[in-house]
N, C-alpha and C. Protein backbone atom coordinates (compact mmCIF):
# COMPACT_ATOMS: atom_id res chain seq x y z
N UNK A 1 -3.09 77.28 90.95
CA UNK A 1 -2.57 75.94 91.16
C UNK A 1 -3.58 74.93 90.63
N UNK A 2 -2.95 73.76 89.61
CA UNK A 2 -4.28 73.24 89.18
C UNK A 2 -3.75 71.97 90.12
N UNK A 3 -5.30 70.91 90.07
CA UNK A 3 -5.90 69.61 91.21
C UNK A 3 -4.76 68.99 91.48
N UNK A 4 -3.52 69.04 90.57
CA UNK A 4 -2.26 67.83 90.47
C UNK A 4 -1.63 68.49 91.46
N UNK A 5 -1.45 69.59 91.27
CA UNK A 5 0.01 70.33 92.49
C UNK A 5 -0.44 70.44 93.80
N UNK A 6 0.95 70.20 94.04
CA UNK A 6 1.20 70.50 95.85
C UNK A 6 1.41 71.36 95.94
N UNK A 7 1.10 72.19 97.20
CA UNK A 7 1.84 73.21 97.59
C UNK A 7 3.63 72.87 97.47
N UNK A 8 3.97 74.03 97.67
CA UNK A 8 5.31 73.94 97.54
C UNK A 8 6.14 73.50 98.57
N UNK A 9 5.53 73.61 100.03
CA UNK A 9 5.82 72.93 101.25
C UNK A 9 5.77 71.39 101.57
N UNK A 10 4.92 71.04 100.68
CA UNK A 10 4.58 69.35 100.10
C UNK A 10 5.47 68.91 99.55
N UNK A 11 6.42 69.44 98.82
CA UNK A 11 6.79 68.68 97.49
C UNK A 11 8.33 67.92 98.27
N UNK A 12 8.33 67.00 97.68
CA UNK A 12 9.86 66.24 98.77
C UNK A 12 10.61 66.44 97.17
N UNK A 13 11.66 67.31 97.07
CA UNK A 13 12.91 67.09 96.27
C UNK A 13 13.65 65.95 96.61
N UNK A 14 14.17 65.35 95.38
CA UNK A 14 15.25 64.62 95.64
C UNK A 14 16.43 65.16 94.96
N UNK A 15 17.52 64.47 95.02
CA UNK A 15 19.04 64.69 94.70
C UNK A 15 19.04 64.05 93.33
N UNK A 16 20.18 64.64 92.15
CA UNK A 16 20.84 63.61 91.15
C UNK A 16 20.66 62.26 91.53
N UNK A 17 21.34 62.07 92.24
CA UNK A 17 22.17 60.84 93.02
C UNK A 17 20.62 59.46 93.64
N UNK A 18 19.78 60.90 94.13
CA UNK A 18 18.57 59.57 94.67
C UNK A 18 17.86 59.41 93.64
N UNK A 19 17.43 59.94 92.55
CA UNK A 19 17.00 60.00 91.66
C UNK A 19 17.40 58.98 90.72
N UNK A 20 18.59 58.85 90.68
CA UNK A 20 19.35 57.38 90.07
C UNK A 20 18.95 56.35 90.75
N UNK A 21 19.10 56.26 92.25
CA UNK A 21 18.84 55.38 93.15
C UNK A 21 17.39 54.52 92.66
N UNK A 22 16.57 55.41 92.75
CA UNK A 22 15.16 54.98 92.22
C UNK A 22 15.26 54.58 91.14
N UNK A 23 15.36 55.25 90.27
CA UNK A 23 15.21 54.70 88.31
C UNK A 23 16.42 53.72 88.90
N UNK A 24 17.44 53.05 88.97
CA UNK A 24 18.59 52.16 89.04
C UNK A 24 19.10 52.43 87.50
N UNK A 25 19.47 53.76 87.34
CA UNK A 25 20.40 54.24 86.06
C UNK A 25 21.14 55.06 86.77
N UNK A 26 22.35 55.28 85.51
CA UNK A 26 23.24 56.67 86.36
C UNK A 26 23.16 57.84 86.58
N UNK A 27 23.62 58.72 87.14
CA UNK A 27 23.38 59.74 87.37
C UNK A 27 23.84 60.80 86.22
N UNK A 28 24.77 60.35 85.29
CA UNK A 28 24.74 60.95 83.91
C UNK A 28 23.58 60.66 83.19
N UNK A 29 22.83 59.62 83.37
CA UNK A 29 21.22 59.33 82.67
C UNK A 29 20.47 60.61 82.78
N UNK A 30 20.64 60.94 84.49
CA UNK A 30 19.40 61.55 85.32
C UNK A 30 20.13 62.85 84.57
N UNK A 31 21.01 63.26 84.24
CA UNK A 31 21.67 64.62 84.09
C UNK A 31 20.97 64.98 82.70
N UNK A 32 21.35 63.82 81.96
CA UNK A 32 20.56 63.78 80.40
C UNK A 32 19.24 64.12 80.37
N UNK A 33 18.48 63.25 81.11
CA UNK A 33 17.01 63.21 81.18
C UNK A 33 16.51 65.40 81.65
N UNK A 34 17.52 65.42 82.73
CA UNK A 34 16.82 67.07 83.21
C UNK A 34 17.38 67.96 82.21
N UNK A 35 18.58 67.74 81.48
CA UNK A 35 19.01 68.62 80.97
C UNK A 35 18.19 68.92 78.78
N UNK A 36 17.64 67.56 78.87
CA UNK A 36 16.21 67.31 77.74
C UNK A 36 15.15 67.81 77.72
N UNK A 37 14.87 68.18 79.02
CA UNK A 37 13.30 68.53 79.56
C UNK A 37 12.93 67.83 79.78
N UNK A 38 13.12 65.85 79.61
CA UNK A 38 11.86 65.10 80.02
C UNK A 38 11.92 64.83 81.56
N UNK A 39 12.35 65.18 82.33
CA UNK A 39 12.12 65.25 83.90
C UNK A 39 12.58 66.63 84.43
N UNK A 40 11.58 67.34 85.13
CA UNK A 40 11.60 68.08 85.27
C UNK A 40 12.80 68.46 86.88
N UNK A 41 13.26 69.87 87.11
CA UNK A 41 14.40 69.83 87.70
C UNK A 41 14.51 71.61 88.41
N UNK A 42 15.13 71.54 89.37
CA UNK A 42 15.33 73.58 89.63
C UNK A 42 16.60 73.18 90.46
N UNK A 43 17.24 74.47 89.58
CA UNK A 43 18.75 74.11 90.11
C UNK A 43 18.85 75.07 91.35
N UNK A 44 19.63 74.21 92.17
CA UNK A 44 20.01 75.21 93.63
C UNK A 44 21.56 75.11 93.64
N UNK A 45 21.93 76.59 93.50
CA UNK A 45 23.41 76.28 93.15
C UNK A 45 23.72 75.72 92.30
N UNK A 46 24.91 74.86 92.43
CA UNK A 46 25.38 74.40 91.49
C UNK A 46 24.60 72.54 90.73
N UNK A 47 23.70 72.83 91.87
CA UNK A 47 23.45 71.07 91.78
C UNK A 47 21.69 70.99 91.46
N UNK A 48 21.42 70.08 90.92
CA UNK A 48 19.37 70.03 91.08
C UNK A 48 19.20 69.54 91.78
N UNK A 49 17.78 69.24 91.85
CA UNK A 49 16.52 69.12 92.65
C UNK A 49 15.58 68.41 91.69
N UNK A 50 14.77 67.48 91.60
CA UNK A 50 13.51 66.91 91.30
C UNK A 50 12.66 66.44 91.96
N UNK A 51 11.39 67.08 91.60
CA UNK A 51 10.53 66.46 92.58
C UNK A 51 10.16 65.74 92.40
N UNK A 52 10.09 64.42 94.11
CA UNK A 52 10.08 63.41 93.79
C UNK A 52 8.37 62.94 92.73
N UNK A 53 7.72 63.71 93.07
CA UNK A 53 6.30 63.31 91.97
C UNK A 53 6.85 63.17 90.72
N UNK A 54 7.43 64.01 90.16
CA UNK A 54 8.50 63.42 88.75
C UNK A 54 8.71 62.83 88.56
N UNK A 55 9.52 61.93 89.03
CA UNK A 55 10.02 60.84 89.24
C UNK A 55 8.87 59.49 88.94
N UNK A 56 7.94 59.59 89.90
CA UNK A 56 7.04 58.42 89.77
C UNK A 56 6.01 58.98 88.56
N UNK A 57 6.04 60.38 87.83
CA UNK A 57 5.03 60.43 86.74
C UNK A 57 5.86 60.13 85.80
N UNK A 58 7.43 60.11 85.13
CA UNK A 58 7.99 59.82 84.56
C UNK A 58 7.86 58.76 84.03
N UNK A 59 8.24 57.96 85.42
CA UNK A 59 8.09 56.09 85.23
C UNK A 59 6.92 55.53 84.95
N UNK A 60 6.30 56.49 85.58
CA UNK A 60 4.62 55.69 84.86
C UNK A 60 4.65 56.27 83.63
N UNK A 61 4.89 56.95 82.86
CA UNK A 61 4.62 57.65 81.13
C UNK A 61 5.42 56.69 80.79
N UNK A 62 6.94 55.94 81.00
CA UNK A 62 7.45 55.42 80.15
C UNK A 62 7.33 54.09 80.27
N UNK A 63 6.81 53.56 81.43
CA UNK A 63 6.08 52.06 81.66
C UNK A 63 4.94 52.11 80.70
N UNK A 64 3.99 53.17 80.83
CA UNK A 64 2.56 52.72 79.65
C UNK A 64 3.17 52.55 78.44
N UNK A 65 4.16 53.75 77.96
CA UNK A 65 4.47 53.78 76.45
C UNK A 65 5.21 52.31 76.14
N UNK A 66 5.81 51.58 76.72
CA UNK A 66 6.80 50.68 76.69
C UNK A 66 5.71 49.52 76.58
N UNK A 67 4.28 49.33 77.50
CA UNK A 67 3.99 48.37 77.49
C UNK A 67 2.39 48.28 76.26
């Protein structure tokens, strides 16, 4: 496990759906984005999961690149 990771008991998944919530895009965005590789995702059943650290390393990679 390298310095960045959580244990796996740490990690808070979120939903498609909250995942939109946060970014304020749709949830066909968020589908695009996991199904690209650029946010990472583990499917349970029929539906994903992202962890929420994703989420906020995402937004920070595309806030620096943007600014």
């Amino acid at each position: 496990m390298s310095s960045g990771e959580r244990p796996l008991s740490e990690v808070r998944f979120l939903t498609v759906a909250e995942v939109a919530a946060v970014m304020r895009v749709s949830k066909m965005t968020v589908y695009r984005l996991v199904h690209s590789g650029e946010l990472p995702a583990i499917r349970v059943g029929r539906s994903f999961r992202v962890p929420e650290q994703a989420v906020h390393e995402y937004l920070r990679d595309a806030y620096i690149e943007a600014g």
